[in-house]
Protein backbone atom coordinates (compact mmCIF):
# COMPACT_ATOMS: atom_id res chain seq x y z
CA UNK A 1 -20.88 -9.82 -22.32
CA UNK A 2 -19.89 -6.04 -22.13
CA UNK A 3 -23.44 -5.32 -20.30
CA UNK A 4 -22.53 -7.60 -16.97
CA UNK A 5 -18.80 -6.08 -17.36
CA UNK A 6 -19.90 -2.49 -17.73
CA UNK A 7 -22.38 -2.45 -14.82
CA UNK A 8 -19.85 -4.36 -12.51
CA UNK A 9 -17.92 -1.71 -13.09
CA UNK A 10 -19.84 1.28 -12.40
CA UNK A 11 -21.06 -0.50 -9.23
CA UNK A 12 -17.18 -0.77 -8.12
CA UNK A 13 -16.76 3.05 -8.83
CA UNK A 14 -19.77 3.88 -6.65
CA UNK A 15 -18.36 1.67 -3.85
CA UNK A 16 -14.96 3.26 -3.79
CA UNK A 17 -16.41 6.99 -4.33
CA UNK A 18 -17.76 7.26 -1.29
CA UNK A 19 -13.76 7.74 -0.26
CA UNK A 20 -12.63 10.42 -2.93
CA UNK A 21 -10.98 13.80 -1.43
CA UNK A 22 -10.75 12.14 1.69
CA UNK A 23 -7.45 13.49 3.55
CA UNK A 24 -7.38 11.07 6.12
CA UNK A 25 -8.06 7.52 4.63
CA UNK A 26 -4.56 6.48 4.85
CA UNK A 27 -1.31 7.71 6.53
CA UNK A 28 1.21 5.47 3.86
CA UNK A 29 -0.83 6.62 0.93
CA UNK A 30 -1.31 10.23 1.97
CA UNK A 31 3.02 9.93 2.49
CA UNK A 32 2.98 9.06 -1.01
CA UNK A 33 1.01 12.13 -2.05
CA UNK A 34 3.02 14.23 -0.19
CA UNK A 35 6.22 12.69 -1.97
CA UNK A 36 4.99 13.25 -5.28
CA UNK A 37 4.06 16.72 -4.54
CA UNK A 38 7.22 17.38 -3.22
CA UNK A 39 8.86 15.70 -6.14
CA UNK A 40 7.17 18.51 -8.73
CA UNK A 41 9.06 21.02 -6.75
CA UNK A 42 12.49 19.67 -7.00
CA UNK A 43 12.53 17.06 -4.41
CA UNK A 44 14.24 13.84 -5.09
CA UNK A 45 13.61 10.63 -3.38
CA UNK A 46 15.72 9.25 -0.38
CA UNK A 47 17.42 12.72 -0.86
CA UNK A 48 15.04 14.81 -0.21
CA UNK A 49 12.21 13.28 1.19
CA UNK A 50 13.21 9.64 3.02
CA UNK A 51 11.39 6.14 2.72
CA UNK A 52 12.41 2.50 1.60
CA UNK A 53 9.41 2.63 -0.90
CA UNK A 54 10.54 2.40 -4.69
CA UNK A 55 10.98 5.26 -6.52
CA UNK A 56 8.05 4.57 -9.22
CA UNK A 57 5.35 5.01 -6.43
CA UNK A 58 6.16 8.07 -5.80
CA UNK A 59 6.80 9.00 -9.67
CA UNK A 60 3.07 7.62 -9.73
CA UNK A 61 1.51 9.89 -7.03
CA UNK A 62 4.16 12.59 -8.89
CA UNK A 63 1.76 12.09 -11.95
CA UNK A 64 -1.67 12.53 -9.93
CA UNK A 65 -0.40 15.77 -8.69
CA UNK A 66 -0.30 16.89 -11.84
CA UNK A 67 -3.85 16.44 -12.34
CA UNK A 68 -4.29 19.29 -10.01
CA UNK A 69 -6.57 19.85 -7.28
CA UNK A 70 -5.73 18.92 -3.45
CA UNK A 71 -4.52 15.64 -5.27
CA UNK A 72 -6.99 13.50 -2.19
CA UNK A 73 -9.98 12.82 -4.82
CA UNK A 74 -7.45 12.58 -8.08
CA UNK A 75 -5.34 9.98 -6.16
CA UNK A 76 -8.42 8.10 -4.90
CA UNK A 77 -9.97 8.47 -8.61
CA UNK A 78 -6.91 6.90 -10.02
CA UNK A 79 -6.81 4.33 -6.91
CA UNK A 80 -10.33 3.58 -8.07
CA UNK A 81 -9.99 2.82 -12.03
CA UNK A 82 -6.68 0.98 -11.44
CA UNK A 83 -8.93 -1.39 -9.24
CA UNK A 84 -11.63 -1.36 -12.05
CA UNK A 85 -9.28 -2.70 -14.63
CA UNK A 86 -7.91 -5.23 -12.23
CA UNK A 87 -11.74 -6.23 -11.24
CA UNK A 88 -11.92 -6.38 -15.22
CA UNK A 89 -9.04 -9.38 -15.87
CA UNK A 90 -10.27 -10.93 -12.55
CA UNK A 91 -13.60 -11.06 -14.38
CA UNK A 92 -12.05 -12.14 -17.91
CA UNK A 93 -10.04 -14.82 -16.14
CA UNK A 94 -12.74 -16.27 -14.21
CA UNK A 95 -15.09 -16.25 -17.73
CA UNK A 96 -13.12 -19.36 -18.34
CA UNK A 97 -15.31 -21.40 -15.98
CA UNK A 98 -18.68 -19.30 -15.09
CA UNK A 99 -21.19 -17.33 -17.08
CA UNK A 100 -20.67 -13.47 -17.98
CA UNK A 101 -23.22 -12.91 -15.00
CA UNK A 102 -21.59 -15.51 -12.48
CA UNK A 103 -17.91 -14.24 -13.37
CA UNK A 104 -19.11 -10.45 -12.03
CA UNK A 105 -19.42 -12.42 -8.65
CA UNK A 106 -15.68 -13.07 -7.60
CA UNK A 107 -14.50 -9.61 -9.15
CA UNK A 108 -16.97 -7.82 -6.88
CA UNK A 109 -15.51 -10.38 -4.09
CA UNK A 110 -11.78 -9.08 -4.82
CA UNK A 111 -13.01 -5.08 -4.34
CA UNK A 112 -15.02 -5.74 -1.21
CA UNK A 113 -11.98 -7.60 0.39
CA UNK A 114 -9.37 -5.52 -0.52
CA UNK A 115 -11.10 -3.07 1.83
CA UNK A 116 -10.05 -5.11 5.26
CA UNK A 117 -6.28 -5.01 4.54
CA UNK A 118 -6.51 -1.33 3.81
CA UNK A 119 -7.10 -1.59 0.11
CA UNK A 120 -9.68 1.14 -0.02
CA UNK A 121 -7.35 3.83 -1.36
CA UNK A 122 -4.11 3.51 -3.47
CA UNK A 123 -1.62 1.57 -1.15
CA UNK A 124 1.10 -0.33 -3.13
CA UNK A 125 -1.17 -3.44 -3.77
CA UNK A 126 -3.25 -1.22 -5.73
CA UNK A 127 -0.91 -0.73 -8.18
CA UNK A 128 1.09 -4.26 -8.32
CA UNK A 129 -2.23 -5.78 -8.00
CA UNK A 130 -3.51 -4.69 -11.57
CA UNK A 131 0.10 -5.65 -13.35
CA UNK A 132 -0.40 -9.25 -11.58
CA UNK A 133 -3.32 -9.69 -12.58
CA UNK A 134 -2.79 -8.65 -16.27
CA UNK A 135 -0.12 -11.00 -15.80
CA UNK A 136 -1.70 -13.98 -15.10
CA UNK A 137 -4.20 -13.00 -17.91
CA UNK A 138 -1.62 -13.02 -20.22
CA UNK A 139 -0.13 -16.19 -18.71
CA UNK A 140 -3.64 -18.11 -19.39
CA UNK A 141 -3.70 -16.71 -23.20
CA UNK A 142 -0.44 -17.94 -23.74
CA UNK A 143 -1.65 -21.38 -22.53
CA UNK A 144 -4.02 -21.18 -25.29
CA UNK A 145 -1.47 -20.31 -28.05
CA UNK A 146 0.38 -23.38 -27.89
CA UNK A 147 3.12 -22.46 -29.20
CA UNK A 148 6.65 -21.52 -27.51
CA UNK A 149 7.43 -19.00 -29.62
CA UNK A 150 4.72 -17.26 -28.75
CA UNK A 151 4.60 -18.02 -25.26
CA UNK A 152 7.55 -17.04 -24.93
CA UNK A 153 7.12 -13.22 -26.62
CA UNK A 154 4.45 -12.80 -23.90
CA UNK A 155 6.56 -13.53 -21.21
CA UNK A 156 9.10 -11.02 -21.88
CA UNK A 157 5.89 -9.03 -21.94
CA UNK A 158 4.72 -10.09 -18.50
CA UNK A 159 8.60 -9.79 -17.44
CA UNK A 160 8.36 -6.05 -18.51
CA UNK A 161 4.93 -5.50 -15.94
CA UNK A 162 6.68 -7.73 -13.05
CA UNK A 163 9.86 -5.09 -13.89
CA UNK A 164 7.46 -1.80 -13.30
CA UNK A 165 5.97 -3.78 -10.35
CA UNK A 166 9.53 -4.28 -8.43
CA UNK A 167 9.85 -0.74 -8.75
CA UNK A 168 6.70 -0.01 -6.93
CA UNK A 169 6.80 -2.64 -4.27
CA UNK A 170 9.76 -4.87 -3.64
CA UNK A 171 7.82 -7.87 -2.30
CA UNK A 172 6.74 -8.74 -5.41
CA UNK A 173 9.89 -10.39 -5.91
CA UNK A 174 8.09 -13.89 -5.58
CA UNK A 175 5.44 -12.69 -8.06
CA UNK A 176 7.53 -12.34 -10.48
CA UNK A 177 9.91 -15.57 -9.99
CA UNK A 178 6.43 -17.17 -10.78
CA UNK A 179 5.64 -15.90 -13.75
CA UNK A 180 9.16 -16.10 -15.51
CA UNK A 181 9.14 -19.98 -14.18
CA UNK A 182 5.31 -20.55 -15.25
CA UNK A 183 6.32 -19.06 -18.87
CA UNK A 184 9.44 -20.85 -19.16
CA UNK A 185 7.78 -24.13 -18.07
CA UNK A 186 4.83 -23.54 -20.74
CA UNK A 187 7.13 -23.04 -23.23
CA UNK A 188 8.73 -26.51 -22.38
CA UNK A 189 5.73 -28.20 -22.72
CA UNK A 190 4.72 -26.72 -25.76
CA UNK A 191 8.50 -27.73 -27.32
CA UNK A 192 10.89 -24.91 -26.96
CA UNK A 193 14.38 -26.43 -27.58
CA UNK A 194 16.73 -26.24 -24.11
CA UNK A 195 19.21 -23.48 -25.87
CA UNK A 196 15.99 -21.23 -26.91
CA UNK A 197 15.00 -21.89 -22.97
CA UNK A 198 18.34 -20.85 -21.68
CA UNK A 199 18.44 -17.64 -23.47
CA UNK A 200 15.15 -16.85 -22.57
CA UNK A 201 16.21 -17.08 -19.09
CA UNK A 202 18.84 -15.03 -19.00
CA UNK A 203 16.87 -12.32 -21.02
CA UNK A 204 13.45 -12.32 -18.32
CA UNK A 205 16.24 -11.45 -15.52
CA UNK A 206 17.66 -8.73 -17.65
CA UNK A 207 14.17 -7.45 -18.67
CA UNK A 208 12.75 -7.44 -14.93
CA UNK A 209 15.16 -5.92 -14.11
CA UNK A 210 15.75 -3.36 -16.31
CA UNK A 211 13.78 -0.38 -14.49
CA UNK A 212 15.52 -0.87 -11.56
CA UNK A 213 18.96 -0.72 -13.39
CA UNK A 214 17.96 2.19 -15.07
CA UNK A 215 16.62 3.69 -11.61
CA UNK A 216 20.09 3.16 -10.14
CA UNK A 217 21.84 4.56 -13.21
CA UNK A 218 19.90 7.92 -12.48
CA UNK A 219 20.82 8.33 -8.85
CA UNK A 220 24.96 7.25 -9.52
CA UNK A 221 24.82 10.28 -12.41
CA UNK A 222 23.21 12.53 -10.17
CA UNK A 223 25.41 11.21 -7.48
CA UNK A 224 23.15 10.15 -5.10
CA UNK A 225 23.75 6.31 -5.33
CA UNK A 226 24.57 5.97 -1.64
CA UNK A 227 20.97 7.72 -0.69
CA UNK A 228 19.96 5.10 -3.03
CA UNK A 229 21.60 2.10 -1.65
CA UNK A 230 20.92 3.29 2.09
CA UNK A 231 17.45 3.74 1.72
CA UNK A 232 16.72 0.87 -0.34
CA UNK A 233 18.95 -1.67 0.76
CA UNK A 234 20.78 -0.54 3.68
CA UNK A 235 18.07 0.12 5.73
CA UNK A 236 16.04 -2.88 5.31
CA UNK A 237 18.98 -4.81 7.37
CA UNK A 238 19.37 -2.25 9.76
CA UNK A 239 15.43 -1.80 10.37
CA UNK A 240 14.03 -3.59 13.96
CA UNK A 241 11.45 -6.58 14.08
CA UNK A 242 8.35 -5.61 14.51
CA UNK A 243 7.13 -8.66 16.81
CA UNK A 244 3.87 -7.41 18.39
CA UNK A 245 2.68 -6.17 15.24
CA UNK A 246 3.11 -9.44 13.35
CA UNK A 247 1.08 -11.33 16.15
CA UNK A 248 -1.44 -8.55 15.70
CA UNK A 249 -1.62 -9.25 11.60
CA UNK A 250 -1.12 -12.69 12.02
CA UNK A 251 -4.38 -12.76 14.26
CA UNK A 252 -5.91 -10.22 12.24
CA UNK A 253 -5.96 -12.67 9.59
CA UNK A 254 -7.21 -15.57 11.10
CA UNK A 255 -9.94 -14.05 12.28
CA UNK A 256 -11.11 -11.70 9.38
CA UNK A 257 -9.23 -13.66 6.79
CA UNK A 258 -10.52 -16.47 7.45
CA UNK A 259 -14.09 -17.02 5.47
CA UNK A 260 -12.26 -15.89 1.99
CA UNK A 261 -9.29 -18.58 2.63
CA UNK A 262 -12.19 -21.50 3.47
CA UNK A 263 -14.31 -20.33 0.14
CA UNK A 264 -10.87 -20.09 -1.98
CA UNK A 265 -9.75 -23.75 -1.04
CA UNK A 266 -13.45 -24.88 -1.37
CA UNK A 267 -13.17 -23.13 -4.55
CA UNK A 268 -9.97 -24.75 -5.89
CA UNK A 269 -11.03 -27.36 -5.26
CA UNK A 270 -14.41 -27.34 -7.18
CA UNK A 271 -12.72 -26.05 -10.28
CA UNK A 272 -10.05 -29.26 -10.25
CA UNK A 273 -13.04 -31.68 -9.84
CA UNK A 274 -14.13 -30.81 -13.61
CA UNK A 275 -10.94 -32.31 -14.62
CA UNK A 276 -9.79 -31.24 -17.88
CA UNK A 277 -8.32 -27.71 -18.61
CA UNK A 278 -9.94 -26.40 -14.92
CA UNK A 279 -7.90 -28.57 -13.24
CA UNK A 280 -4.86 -27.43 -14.45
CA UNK A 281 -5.77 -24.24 -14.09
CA UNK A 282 -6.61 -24.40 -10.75
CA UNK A 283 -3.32 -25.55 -9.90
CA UNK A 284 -2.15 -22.12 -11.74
CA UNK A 285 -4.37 -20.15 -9.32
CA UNK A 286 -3.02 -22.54 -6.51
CA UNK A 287 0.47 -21.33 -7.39
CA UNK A 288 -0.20 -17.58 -7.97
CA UNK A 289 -1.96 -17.48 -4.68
CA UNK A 290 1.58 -19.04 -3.11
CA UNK A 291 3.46 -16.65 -4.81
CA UNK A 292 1.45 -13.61 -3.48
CA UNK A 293 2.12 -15.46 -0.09
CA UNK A 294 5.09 -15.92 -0.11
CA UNK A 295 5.06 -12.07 -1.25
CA UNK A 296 3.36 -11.44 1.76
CA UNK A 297 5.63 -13.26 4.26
CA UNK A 298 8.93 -12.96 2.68
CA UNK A 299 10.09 -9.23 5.17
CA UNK A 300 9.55 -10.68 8.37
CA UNK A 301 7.68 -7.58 9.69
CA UNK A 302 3.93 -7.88 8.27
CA UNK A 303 1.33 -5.30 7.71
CA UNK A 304 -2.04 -5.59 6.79
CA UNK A 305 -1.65 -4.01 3.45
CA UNK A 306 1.11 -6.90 2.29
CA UNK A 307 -2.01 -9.55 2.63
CA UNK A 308 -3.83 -7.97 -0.62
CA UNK A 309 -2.32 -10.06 -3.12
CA UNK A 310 -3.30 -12.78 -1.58
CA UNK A 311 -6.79 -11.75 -0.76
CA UNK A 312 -6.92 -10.99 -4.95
CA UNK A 313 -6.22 -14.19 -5.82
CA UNK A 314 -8.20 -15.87 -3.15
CA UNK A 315 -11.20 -13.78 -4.23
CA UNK A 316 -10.56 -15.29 -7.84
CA UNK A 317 -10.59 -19.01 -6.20
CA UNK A 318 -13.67 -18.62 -4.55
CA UNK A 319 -15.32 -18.53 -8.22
CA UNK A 320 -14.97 -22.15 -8.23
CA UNK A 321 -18.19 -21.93 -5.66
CA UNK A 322 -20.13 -20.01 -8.04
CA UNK A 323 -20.84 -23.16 -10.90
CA UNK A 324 -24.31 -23.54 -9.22
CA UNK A 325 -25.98 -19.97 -9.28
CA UNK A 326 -28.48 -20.03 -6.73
CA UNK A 327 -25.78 -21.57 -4.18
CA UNK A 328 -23.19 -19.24 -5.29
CA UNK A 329 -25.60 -16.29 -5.11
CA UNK A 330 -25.81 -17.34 -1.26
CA UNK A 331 -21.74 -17.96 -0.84
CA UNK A 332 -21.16 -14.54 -2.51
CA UNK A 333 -23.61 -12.48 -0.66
CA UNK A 334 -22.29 -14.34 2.93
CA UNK A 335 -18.76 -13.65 1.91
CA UNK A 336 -19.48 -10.32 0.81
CA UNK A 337 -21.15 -9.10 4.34
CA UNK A 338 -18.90 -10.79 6.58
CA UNK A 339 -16.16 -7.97 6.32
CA UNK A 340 -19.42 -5.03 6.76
CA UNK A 341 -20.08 -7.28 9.62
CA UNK A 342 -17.16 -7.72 11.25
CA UNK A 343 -17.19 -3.92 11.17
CA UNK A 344 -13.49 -3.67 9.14
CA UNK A 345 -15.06 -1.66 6.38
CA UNK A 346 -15.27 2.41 7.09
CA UNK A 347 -18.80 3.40 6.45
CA UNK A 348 -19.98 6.23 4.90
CA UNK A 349 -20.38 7.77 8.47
CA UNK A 350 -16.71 7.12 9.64
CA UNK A 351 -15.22 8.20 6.25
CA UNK A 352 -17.32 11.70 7.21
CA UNK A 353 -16.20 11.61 10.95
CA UNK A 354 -12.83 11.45 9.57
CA UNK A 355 -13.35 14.43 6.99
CA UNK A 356 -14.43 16.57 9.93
CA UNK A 357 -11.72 15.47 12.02
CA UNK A 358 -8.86 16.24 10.00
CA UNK A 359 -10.59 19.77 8.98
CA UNK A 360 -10.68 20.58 12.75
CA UNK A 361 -6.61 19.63 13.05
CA UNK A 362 -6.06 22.18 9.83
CA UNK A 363 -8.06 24.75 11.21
CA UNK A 364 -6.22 24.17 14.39
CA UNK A 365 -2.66 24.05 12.94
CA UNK A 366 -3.18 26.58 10.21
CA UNK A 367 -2.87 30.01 11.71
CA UNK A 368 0.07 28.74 13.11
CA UNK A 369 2.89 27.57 9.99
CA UNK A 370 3.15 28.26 6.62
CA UNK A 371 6.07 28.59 3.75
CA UNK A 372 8.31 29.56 6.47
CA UNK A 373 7.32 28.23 9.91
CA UNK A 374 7.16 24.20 9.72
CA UNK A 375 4.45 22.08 10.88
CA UNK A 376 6.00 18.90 12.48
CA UNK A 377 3.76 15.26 12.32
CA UNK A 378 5.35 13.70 15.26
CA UNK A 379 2.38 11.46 14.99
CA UNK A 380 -0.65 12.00 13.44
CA UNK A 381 -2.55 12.43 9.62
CA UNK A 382 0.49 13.03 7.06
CA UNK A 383 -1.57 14.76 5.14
CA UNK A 384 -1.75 17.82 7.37
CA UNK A 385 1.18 19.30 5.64
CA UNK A 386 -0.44 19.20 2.43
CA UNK A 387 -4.14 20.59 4.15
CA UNK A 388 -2.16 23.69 6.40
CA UNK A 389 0.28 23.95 2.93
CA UNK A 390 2.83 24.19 5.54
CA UNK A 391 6.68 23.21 4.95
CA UNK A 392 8.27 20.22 6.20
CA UNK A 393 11.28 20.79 8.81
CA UNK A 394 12.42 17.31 8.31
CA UNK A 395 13.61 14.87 5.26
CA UNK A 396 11.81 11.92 7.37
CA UNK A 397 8.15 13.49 7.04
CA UNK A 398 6.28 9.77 7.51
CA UNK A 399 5.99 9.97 11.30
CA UNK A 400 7.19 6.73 11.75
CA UNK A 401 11.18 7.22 11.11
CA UNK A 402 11.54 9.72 14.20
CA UNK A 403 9.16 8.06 16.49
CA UNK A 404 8.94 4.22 16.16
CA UNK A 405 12.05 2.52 17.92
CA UNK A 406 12.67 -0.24 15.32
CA UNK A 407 13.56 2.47 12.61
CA UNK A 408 16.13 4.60 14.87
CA UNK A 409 18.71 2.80 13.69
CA UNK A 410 17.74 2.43 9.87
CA UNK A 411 17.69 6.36 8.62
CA UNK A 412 21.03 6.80 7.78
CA UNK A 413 21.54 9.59 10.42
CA UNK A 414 21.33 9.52 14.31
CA UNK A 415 17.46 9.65 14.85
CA UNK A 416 18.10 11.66 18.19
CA UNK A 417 20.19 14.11 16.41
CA UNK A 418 17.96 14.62 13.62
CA UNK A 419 15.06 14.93 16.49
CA UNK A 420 17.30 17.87 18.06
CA UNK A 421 17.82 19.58 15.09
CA UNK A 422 13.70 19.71 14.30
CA UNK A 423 13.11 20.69 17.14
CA UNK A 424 15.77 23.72 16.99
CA UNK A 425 14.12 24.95 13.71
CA UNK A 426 11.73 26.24 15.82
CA UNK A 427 8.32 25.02 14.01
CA UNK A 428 5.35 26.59 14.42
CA UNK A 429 2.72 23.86 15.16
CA UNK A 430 3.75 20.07 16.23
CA UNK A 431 1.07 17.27 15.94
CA UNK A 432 1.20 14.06 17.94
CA UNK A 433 -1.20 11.39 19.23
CA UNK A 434 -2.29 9.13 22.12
CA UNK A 435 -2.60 6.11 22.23
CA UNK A 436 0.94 6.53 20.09
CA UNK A 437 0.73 4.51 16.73
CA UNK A 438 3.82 2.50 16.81
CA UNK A 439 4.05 -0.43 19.12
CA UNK A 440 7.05 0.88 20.43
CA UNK A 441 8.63 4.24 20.70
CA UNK A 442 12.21 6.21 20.23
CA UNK A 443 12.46 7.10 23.51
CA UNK A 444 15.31 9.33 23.29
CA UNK A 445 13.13 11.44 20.76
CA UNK A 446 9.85 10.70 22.84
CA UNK A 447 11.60 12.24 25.72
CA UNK A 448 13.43 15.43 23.51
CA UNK A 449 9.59 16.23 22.10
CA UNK A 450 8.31 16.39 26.10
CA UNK A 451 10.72 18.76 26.92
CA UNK A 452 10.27 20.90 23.96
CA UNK A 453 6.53 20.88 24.25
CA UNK A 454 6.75 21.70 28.43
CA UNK A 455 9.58 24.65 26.86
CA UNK A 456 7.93 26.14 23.76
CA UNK A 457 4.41 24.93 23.40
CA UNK A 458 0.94 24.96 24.72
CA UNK A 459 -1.82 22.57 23.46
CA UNK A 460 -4.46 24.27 21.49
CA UNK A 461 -6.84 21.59 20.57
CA UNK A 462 -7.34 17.88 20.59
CA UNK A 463 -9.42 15.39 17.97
CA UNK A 464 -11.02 12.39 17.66
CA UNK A 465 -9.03 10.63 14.92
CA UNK A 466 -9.63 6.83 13.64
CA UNK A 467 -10.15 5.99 17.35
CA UNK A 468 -7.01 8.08 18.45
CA UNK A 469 -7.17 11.29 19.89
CA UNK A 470 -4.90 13.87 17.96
CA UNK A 471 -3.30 16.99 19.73
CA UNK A 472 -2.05 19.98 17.72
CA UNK A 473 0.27 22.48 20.15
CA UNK A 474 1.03 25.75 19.05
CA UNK A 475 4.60 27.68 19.79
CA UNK A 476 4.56 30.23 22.25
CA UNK A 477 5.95 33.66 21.74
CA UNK A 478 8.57 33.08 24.55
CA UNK A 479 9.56 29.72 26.62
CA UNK A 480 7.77 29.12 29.69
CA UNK A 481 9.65 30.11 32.46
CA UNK A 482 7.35 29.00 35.20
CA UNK A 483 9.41 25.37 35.27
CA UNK A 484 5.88 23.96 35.35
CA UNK A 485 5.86 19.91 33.66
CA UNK A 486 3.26 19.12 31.67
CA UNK A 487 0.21 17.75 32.96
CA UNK A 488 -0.91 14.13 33.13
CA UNK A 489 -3.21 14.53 29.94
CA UNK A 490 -0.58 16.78 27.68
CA UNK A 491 1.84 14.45 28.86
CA UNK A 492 0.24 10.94 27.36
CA UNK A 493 -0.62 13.21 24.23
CA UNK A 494 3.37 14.13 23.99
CA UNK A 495 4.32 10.07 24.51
């Protein structure tokens, strides 16, 4: 057993290597970096540095930056072995029904498509994906202790993961509602009394909970519960729909999703037909793949990255194909190519296109900030301000919550004031992009940046970047005073 385990998971490592001190894999995940950096040098979170994320994410990426280095290969590292150990319960869960061999099969599935819905690095999913799973590990194993006592110990266990979980991604609010219910219900069936039920009700709410609570305690001590409450509450009411890009996911979806949905039903559905204990446990995998669903759907505004948990336990379901090995062989290996063929997997040549890329933008920003003179991401790699080591002029570093329109009204601040007053700090380098990222801009800050790029600032080079091109301009000694507009191409790169 520990020879198909061991070499499944050196061949995960290699696939996810190919990634490691990459600085432009991911703009959310390099934000993350930079907010953990920027955390070991006093900053606090939604004080200091803005986002809705939870605080524990960025405690996490806090932690990698300790490891030293540029923190791109330590965070991809981590990234890597917390998808290793997920791979691992994936592969000790679907052991129940397939051979050590056959069970390597939908583990390697789950890696391969966490890739499409930007799982190759250490977005949230990464994280919440390895407590689920050890969740619904532990939720099996208390199925085969039979007792409610017991059951019940290991779901305040799996309450205590769910807990961590909310405070790295909030949509796993679902997640955990089906785990306290699926541990509850066990220990029903197995003959815990009603009172005994009751109490253990109440005390997986208090225990999920708890990190949060203790979270919130912090920031009302340290009097910050308002940046608290604004940024992680507040804002998600205030925050605009995000319409186009949820017909662009939804689509997304359809299309790529859709050979790992067909091979997860066919694969539920191949695990009930041997009756018994598979069929009630592919009713559990039924259920855990509606929670990470409903995960998915539950903010309205959908991103590629929310689909993970989803794709995780599909991956899992499609091991019901797998029974007969020389037909499963053939279902893995056509499930496993469709996403290289499909071309929504970075190859080894893109992920080094990108490498160059983003060392051309530092070597063109560089010279130009540092300590004191502020490099500004209008739009672009976050990551730049950790590459050029150059300050931040702005509490709203993630490029988004200055320039996409449905967040203007969602910071806590006036977005064009804010704008006005980065702009006024003089900085020494500003990045920004064409064709623009979000699917619809700020204009009041879109039109502030033109006039302080025609004023102050003369493009100095422009990159290839992940299909964008990527302009950094430089601040000129003086303003222009030649009244001249910028021209048609500096103009789309300034939109």
């Amino acid at each position: 057993m520990a020879l198909p385990l061991a070499l499944m998971l050196a061949a995960i490592l290699a696939f996810r290597a190919i990634h490691f001190g990459n600085p432009g894999l991911s703009y959310d995940e390099n934000f993350y970096l930079l907010a953990g950096d920027r955390m070991l040098h006093g900053a606090v979170p939604y004080v200091d540095i803005w986002d809705r994320k939870p605080v524990l994410l960025f405690a996490i990426y806090a932690g990698i930056r300790m490891l030293g280095g540029e923190g791109f290969t330590e965070y991809l590292f981590v990234s890597a072995l917390c998808v290793m150990a997920t791979a691992a319960f994936l592969w000790a869960i679907a052991r129940r029904w397939l051979d050590p061999w056959s069970a390597v099969l939908p583990a390697l599935a789950f890696v391969v498509w966490q890739e499409p819905f930007d799982g190759g690095g250490g977005q949230t999913g990464t994280f919440t994906n390895l407590l689920a799973a050890a969740s619904f590990w532990l939720l099996l194993r208390a199925r085969d202790l039979g007792a409610a006592r017991g059951t019940l110990r290991v779901g305040a266990l799996v309450m205590v993961l769910m807990g961590l979980a909310l405070q790295i991604k909030y949509t796993v609010v679902p997640l955990g509602a089906f785990y306290g219910c699926a541990f509850l219900w066990l220990a029903w069936r197995q003959g815990g009394g009603h009172k005994t039920l009751v109490l253990a009700f109440a005390a997986y709410i208090l225990i999920a909970l708890a990190p949060t609570a203790l979270v919130v305690a912090w920031y009302w001590q340290a009097g910050h519960l308002d940046a608290f409450v604004q940024a992680n509450v507040t804002s998600l009411f205030l925050r605009g729909s995000l319409a186009g890009g949820r017909v662009f996911v939804v689509r997304y979806i359809a299309v790529i999703g859709l050979p790992l949905v067909i091979c997860g039903a066919l694969g539920l559905m191949r695990i009930a037909r041997d009756g018994g204990e598979n069929r009630a446990l592919s009713a559990w995998i039924a259920l855990w793949s509606a929670a990470a669903f409903a995960s998915f759907a539950m903010i309205g505004n959908f991103y590629l990255a929310y689909f993970q948990p989803v794709a995780m336990a599909l991956a899992l379901a499609c091991g019901g194909t797998l029974r007969d090995k020389r037909l499963g062989l053939i279902v893995f290996a056509l499930l496993a190519a469709y996403p290289f063929k499909a071309a929504v997997i970075r190859t080894p040549a893109e992920d080094a296109e990108t490498r160059h890329a983003m060392a051309q933008l530092t070597q063109a920003a560089a010279p130009h900030v540092d300590a004191a003179r502020c490099l500004y991401v209008y739009d672009g790699p976050v990551s730049l301000y950790m590459t050029t080591h150059a300050c931040v002029p702005t509490r709203f570093a993630f490029p988004d919550h200055l320039s996409n329109s449905i967040e203007q009204h969602a910071l806590g601040v006036d977005a064009g004031a804010e704008m006005s007053r980065v702009l006024a700090s003089r900085p020494g380098a500003i990045v920004t992009a064409w064709p623009p990222l979000p699917p619809g801009l700020n204009q009041t800050n879109a039109k502030l940046l033109r006039a302080a790029l025609a004023r102050d600032y003369r493009r100095t080079a422009t990159v290839d970047f992940n299909k964008r091109q990527i302009s950094v301009w430089e601040r000129l000694p003086a303003p222009r005073t030649d009244g001249q507009p910028l021209d048609r191409q500096d103009a789309l790169l300034a939109s």
